[in-house]
Structure formats: C-alpha cells, structure tokens
PDB file of N, CA and C in Angstrom:
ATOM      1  N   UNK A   1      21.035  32.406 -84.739  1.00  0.00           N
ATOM      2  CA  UNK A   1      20.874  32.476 -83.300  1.00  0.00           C
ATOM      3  C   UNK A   1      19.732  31.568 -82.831  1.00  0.00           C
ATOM      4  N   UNK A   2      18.622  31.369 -83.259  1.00  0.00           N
ATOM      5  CA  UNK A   2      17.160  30.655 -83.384  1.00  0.00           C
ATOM      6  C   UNK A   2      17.712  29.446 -83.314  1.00  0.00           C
ATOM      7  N   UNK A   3      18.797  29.358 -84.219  1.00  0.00           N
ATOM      8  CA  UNK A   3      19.067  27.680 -84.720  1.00  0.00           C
ATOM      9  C   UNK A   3      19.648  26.981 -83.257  1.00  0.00           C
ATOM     10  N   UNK A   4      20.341  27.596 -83.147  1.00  0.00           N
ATOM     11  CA  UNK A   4      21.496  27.009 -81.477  1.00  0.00           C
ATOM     12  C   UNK A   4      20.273  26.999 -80.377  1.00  0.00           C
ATOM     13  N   UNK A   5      19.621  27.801 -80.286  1.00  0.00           N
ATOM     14  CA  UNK A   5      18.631  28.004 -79.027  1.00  0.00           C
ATOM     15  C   UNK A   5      17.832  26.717 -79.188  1.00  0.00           C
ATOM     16  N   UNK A   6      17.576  26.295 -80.708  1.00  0.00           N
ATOM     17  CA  UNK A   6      16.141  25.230 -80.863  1.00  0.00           C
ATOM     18  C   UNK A   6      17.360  24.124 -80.470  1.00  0.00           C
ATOM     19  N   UNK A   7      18.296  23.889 -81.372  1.00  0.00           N
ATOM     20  CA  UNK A   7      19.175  22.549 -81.306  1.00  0.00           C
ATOM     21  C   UNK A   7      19.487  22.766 -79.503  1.00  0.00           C
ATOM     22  N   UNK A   8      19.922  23.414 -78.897  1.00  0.00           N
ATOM     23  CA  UNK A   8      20.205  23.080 -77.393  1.00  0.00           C
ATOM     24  C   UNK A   8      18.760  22.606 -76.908  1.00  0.00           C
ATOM     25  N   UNK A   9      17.756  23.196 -77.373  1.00  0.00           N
ATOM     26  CA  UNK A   9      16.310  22.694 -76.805  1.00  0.00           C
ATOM     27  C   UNK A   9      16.522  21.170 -76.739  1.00  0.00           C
ATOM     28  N   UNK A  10      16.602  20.322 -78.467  1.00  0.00           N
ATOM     29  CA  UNK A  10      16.633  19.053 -78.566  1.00  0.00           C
ATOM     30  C   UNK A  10      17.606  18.488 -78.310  1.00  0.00           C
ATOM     31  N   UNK A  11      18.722  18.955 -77.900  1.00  0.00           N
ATOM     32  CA  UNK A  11      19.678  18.129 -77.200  1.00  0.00           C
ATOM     33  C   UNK A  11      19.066  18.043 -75.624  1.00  0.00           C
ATOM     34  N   UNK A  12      18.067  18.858 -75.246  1.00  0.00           N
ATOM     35  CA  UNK A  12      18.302  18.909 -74.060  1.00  0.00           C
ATOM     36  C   UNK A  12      16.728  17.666 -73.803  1.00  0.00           C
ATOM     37  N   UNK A  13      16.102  17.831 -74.818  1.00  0.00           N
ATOM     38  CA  UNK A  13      15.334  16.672 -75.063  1.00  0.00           C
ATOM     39  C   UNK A  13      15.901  15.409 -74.795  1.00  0.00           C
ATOM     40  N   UNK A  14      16.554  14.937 -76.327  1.00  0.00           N
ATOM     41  CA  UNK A  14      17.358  13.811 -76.175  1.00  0.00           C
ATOM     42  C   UNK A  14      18.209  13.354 -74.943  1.00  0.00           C
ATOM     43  N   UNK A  15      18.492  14.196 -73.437  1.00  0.00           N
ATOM     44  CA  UNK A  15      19.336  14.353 -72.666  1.00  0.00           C
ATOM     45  C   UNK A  15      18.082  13.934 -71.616  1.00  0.00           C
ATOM     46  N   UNK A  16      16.871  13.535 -71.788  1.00  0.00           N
ATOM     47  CA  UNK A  16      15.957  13.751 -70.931  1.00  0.00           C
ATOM     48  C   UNK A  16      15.632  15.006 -69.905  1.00  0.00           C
ATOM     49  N   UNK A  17      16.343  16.463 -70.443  1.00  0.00           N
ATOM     50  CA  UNK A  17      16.286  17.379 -68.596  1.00  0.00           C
ATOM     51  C   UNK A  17      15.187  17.938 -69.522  1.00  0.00           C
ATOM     52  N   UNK A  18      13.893  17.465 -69.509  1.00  0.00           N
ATOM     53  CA  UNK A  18      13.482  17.673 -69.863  1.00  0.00           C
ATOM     54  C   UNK A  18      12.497  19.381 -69.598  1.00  0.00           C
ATOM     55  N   UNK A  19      12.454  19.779 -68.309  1.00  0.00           N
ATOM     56  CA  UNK A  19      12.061  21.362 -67.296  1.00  0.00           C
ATOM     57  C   UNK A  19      12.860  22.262 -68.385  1.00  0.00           C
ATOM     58  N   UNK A  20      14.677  22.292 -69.003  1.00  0.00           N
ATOM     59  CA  UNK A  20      15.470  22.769 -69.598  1.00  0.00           C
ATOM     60  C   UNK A  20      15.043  22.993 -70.788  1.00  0.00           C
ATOM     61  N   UNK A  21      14.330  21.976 -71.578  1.00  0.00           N
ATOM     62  CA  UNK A  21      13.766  21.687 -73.035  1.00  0.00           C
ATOM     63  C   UNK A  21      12.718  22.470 -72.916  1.00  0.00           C
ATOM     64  N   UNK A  22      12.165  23.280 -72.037  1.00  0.00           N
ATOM     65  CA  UNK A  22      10.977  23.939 -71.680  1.00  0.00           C
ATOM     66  C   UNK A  22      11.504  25.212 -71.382  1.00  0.00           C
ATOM     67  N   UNK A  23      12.259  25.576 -71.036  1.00  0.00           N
ATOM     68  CA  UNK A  23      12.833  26.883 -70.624  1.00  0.00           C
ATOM     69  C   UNK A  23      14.221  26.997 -72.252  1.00  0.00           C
ATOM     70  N   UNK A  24      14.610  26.583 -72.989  1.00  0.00           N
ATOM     71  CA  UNK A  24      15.313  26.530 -73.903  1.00  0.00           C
ATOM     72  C   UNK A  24      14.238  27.190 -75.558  1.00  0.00           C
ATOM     73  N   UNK A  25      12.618  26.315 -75.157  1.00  0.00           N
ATOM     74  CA  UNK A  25      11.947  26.739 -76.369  1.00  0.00           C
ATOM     75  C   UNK A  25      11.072  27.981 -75.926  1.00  0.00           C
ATOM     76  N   UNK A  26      10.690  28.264 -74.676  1.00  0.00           N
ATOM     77  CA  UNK A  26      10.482  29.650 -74.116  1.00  0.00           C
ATOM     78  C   UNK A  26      11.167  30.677 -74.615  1.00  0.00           C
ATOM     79  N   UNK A  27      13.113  30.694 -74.503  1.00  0.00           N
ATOM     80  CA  UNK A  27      13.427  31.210 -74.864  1.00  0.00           C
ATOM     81  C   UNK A  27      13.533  31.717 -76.390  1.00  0.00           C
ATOM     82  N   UNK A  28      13.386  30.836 -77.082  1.00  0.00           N
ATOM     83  CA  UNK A  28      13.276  30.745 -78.384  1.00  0.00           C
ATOM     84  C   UNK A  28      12.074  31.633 -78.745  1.00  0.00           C
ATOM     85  N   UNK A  29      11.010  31.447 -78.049  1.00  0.00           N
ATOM     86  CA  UNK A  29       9.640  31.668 -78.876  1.00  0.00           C
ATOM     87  C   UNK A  29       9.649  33.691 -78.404  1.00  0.00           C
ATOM     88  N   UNK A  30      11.063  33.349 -77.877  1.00  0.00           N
ATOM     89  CA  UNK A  30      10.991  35.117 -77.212  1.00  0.00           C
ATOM     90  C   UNK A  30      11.271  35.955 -77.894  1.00  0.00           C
ATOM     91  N   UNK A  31      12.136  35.271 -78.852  1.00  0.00           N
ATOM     92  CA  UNK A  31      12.590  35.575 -80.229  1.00  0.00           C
ATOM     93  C   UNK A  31      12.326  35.669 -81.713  1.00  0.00           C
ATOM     94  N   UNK A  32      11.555  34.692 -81.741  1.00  0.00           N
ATOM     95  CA  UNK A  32      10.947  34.162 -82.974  1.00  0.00           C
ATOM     96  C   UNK A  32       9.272  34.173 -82.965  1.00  0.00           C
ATOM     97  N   UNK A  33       8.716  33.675 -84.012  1.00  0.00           N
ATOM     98  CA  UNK A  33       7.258  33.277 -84.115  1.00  0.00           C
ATOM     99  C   UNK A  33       7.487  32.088 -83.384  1.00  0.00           C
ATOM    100  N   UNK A  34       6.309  31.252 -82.860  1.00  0.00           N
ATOM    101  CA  UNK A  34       6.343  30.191 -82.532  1.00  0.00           C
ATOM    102  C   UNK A  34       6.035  29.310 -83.209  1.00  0.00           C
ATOM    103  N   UNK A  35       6.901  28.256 -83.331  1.00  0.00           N
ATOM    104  CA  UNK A  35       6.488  26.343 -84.195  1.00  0.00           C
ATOM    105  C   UNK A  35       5.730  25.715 -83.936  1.00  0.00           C
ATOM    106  N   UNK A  36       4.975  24.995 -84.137  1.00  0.00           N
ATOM    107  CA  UNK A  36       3.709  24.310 -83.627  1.00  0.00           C
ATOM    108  C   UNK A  36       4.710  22.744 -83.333  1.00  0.00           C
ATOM    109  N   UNK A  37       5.638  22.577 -83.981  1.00  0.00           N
ATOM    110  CA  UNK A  37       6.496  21.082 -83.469  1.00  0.00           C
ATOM    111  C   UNK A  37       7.241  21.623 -82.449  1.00  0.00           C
ATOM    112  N   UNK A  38       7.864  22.761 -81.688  1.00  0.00           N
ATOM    113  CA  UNK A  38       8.423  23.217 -80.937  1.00  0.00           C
ATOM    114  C   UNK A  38       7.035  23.488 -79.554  1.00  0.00           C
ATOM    115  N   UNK A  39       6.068  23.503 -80.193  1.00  0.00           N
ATOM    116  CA  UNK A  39       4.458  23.857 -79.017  1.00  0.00           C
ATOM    117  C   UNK A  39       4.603  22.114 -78.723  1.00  0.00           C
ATOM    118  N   UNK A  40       4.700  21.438 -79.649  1.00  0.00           N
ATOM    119  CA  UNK A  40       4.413  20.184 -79.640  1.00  0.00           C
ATOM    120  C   UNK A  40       5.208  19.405 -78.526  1.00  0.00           C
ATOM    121  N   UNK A  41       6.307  19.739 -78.987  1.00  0.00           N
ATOM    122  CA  UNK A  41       7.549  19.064 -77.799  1.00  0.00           C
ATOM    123  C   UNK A  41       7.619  19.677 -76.472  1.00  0.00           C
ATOM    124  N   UNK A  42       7.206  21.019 -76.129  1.00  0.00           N
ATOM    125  CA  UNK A  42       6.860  21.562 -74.857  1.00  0.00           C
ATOM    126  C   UNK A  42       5.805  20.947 -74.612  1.00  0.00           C
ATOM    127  N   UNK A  43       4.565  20.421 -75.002  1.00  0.00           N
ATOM    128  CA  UNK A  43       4.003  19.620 -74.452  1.00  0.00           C
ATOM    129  C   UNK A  43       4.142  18.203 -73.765  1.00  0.00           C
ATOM    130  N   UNK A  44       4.947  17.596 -74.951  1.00  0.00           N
ATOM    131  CA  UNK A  44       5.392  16.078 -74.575  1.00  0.00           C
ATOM    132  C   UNK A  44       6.288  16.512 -73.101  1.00  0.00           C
ATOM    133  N   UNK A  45       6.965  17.569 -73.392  1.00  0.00           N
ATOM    134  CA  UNK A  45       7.922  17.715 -71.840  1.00  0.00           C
ATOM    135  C   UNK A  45       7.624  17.934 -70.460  1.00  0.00           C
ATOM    136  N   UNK A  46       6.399  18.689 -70.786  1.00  0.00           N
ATOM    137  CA  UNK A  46       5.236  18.914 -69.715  1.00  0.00           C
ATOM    138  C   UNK A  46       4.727  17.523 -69.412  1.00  0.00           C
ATOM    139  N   UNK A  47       4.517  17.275 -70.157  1.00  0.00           N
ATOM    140  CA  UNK A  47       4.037  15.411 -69.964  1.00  0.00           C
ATOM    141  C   UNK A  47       5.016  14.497 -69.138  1.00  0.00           C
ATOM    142  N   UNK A  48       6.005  14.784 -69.454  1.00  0.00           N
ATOM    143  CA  UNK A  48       7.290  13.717 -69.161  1.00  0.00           C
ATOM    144  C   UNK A  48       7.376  14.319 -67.303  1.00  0.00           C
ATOM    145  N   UNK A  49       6.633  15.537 -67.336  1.00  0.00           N
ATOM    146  CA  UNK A  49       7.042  16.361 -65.956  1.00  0.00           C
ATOM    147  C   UNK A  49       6.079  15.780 -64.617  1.00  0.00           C
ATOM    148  N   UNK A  50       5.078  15.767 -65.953  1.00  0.00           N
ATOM    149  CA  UNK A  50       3.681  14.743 -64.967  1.00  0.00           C
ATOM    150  C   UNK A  50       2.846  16.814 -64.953  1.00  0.00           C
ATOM    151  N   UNK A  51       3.216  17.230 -65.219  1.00  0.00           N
ATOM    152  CA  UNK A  51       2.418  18.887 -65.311  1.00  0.00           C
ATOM    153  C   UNK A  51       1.343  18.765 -66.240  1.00  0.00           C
ATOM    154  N   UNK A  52      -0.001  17.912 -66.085  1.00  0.00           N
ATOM    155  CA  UNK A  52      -0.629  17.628 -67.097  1.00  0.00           C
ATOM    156  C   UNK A  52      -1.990  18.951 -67.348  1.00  0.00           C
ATOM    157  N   UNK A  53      -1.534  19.817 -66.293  1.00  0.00           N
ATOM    158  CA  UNK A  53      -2.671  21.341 -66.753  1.00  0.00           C
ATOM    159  C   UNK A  53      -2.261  21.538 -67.712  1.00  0.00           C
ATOM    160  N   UNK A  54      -0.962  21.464 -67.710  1.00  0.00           N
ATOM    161  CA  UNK A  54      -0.016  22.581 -68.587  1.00  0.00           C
ATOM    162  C   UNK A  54       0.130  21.828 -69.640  1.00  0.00           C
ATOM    163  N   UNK A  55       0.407  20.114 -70.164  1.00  0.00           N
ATOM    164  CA  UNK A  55       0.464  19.604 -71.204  1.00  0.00           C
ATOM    165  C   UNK A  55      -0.808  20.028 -72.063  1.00  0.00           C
ATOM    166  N   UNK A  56      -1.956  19.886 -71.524  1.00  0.00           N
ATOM    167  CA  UNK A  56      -2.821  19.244 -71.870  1.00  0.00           C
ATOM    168  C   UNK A  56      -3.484  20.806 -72.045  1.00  0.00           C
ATOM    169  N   UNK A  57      -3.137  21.979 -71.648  1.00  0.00           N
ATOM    170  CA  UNK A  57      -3.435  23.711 -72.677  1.00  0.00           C
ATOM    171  C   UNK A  57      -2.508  23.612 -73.859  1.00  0.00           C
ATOM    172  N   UNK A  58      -1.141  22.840 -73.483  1.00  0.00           N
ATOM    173  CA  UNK A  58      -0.480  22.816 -74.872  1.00  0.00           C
ATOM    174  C   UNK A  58      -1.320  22.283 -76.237  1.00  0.00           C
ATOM    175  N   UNK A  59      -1.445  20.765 -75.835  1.00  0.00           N
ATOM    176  CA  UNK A  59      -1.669  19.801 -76.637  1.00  0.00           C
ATOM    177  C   UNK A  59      -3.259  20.656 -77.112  1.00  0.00           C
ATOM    178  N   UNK A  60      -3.970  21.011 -76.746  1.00  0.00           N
ATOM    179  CA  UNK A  60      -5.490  21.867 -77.033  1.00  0.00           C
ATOM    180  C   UNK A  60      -4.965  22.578 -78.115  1.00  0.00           C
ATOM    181  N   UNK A  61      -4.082  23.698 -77.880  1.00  0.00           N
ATOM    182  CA  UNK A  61      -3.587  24.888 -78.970  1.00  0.00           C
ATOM    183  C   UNK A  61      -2.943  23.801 -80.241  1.00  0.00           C
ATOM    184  N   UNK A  62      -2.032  23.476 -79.860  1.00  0.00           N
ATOM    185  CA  UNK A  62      -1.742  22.149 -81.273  1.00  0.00           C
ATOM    186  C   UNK A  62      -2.600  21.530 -81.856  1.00  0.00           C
ATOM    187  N   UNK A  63      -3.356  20.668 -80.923  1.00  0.00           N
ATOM    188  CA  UNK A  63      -4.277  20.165 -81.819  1.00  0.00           C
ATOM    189  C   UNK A  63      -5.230  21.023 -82.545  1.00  0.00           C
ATOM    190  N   UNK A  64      -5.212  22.401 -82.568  1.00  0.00           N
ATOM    191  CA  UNK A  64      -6.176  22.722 -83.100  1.00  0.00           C
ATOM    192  C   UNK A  64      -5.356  23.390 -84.435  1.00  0.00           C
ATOM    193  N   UNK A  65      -4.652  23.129 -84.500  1.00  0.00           N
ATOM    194  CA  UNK A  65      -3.984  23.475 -86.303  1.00  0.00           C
ATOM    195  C   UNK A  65      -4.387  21.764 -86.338  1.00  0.00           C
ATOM    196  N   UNK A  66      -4.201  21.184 -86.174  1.00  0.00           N
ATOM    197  CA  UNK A  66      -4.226  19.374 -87.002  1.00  0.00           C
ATOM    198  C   UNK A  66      -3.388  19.089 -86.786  1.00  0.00           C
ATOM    199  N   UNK A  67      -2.518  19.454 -85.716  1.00  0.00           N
ATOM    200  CA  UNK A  67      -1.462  18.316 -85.665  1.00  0.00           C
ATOM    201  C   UNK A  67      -1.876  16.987 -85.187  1.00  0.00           C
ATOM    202  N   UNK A  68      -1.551  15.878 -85.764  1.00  0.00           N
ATOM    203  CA  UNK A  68      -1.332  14.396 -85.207  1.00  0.00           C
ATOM    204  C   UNK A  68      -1.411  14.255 -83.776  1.00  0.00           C
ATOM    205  N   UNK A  69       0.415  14.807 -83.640  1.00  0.00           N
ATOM    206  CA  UNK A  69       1.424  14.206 -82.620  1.00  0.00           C
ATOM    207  C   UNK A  69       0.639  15.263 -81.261  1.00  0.00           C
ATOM    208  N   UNK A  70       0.102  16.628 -81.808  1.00  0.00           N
ATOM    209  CA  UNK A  70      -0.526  17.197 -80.822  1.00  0.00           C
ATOM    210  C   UNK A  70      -1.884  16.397 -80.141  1.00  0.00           C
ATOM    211  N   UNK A  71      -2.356  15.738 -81.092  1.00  0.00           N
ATOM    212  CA  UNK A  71      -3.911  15.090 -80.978  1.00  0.00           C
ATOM    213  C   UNK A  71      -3.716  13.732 -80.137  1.00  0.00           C
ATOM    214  N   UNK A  72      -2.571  13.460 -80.362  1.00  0.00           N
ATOM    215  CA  UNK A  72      -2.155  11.861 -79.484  1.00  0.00           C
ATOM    216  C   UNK A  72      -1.372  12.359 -78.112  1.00  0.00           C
ATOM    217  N   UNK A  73      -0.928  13.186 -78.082  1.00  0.00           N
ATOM    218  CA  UNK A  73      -0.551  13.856 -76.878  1.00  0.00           C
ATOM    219  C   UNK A  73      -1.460  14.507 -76.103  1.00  0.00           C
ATOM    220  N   UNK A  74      -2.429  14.784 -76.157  1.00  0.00           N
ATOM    221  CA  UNK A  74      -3.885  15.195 -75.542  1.00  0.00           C
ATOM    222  C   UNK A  74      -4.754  14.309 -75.137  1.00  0.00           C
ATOM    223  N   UNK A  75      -4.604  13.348 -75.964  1.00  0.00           N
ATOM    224  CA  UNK A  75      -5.338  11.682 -75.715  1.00  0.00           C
ATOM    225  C   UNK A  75      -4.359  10.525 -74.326  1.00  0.00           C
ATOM    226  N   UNK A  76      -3.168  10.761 -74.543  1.00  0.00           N
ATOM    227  CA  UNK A  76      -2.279  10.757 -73.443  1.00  0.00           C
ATOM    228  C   UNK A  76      -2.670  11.675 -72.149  1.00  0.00           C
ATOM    229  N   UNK A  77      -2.753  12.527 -72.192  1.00  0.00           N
ATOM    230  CA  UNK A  77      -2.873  13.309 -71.174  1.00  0.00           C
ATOM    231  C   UNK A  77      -4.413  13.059 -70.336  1.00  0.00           C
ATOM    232  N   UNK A  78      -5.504  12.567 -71.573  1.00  0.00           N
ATOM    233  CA  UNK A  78      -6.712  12.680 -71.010  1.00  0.00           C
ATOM    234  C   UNK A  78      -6.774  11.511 -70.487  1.00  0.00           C
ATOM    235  N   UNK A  79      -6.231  10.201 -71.058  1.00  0.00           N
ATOM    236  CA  UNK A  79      -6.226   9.000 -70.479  1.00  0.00           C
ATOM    237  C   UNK A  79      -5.270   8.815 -68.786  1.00  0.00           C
ATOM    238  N   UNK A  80      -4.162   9.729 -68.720  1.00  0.00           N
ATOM    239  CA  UNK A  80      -3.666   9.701 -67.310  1.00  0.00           C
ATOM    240  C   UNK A  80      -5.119  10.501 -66.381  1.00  0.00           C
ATOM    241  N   UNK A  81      -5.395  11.806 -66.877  1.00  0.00           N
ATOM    242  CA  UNK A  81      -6.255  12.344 -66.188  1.00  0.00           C
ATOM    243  C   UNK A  81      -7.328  11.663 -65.951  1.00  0.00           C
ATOM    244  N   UNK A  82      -8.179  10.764 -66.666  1.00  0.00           N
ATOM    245  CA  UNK A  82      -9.357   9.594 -66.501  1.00  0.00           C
ATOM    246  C   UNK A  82      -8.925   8.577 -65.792  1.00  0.00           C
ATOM    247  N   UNK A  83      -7.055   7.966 -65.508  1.00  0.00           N
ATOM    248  CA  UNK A  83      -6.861   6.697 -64.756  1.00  0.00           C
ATOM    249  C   UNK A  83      -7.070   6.060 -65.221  1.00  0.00           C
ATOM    250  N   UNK A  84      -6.857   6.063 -66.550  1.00  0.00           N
ATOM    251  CA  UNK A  84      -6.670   5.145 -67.672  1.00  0.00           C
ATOM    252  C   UNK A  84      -5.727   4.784 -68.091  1.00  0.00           C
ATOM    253  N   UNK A  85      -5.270   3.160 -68.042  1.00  0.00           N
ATOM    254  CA  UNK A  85      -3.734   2.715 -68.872  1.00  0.00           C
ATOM    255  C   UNK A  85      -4.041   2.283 -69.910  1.00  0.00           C
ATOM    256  N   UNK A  86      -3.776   3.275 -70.480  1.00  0.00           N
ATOM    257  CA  UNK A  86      -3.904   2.640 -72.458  1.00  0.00           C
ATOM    258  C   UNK A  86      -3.668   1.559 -72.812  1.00  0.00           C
ATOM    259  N   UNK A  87      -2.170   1.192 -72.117  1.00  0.00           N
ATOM    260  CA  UNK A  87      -1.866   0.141 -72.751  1.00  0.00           C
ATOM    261  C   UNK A  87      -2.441  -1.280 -72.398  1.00  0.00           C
ATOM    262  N   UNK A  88      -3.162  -1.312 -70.945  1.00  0.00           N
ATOM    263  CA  UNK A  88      -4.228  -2.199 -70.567  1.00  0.00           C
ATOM    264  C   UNK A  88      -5.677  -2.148 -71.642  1.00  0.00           C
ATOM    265  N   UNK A  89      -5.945  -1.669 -72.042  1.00  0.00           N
ATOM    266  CA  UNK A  89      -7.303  -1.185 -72.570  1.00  0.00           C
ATOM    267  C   UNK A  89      -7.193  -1.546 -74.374  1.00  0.00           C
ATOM    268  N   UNK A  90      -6.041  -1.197 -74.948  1.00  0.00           N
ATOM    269  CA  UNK A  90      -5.628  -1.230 -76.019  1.00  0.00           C
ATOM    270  C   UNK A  90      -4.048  -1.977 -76.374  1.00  0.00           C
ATOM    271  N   UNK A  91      -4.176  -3.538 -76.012  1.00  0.00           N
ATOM    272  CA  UNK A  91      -2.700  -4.177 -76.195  1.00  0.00           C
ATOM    273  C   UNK A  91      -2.323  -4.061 -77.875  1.00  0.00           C
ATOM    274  N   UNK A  92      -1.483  -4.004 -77.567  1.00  0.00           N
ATOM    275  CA  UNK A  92      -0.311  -3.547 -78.896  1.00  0.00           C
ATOM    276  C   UNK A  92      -0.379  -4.929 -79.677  1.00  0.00           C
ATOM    277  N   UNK A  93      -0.146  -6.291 -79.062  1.00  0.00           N
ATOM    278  CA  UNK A  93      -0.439  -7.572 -80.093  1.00  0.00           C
ATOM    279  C   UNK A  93      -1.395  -8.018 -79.120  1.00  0.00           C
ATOM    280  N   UNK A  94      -2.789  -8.549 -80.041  1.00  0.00           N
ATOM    281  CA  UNK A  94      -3.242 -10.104 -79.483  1.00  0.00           C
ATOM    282  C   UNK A  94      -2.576 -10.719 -79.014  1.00  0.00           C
ATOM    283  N   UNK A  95      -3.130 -11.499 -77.684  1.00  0.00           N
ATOM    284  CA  UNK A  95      -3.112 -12.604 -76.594  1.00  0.00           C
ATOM    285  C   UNK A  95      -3.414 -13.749 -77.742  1.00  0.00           C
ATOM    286  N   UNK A  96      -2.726 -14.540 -78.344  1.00  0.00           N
ATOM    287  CA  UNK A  96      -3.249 -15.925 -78.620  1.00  0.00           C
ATOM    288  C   UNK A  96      -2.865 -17.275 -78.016  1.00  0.00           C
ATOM    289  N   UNK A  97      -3.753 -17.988 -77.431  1.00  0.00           N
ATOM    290  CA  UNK A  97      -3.679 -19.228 -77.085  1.00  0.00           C
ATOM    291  C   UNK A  97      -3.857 -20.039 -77.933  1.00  0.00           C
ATOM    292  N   UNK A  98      -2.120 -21.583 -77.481  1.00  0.00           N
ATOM    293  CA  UNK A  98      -2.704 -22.357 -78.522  1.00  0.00           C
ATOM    294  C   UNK A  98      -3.403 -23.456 -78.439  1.00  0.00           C
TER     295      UNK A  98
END
C-alpha cells in the first residue's frame, strides 16, 4: 500500500504537479515512518512552489541527519532568500578569452 502512495508521489514529481507530490508523501508519512529522501523531495517541491518557509524547515530537519541533497537544498533556499543567483556568483565553466 506504502509502495503505490510513494510511486504516485514520484510520478507526480516527474509530472511536475508538484503541491500533489506534497499532499501524496503527507499521505504516506500518515502511514508509515517517515524517509528522509521522501522529507527530501517535499522539500525540493516546496521549493519548486517558491514556499521557501516551508522548504527551508524541511531542508533544516534533513540536513541534520547528513543528507547532501538536503544540505544543497537549504543552500538553494538561503541563496533565493539573500537575492542571490548562484549561478551569477558561481559559473559552471570559465569565461576564456582568446
């Protein structure tokens, strides 16, 4: 039963509705213990929502087992909240002139 509830979650991921992917692992966690990759992806979805109170209590509780993907999702969140574009600040390749 767990299994269908999580897989409709990530279909509903992969589907972008992403509010659904949030109300799909709710339901889940109503049922079950909770996943810290299932805390994880309710965060990213909260993110995708622009709900960055709510990402960014997620991404806190995750990151504090060690997750990674929780710790870079909090760093996301703090950089929108500061008005910070990462990707201005930190380019992905060197600029070389020849």
């Amino acid at each position: 039963m767990f299994y269908g509830i999580t897989q409709r979650g990530l279909d509903k991921w992969n589907a972008s509705f992403f509010l659904e992917t949030i109300l799909l692992i709710d339901e889940r966690d109503g049922h079950a213990p909770v996943q810290n990759n299932l805390l994880v992806l309710r965060g990213f979805a909260y993110l995708k929502l622009r709900r960055l109170v709510e990402a960014k209590r997620i991404f806190e509780a995750a990151a504090a087992t060690g997750r990674p993907d929780a710790v870079r999702g909090l760093a996301k969140v703090q950089a929108i909240l500061n008005g910070v574009n990462r990707q201005a600040v930190v380019p992905r390749t060197p600029q070389v002139k020849a």
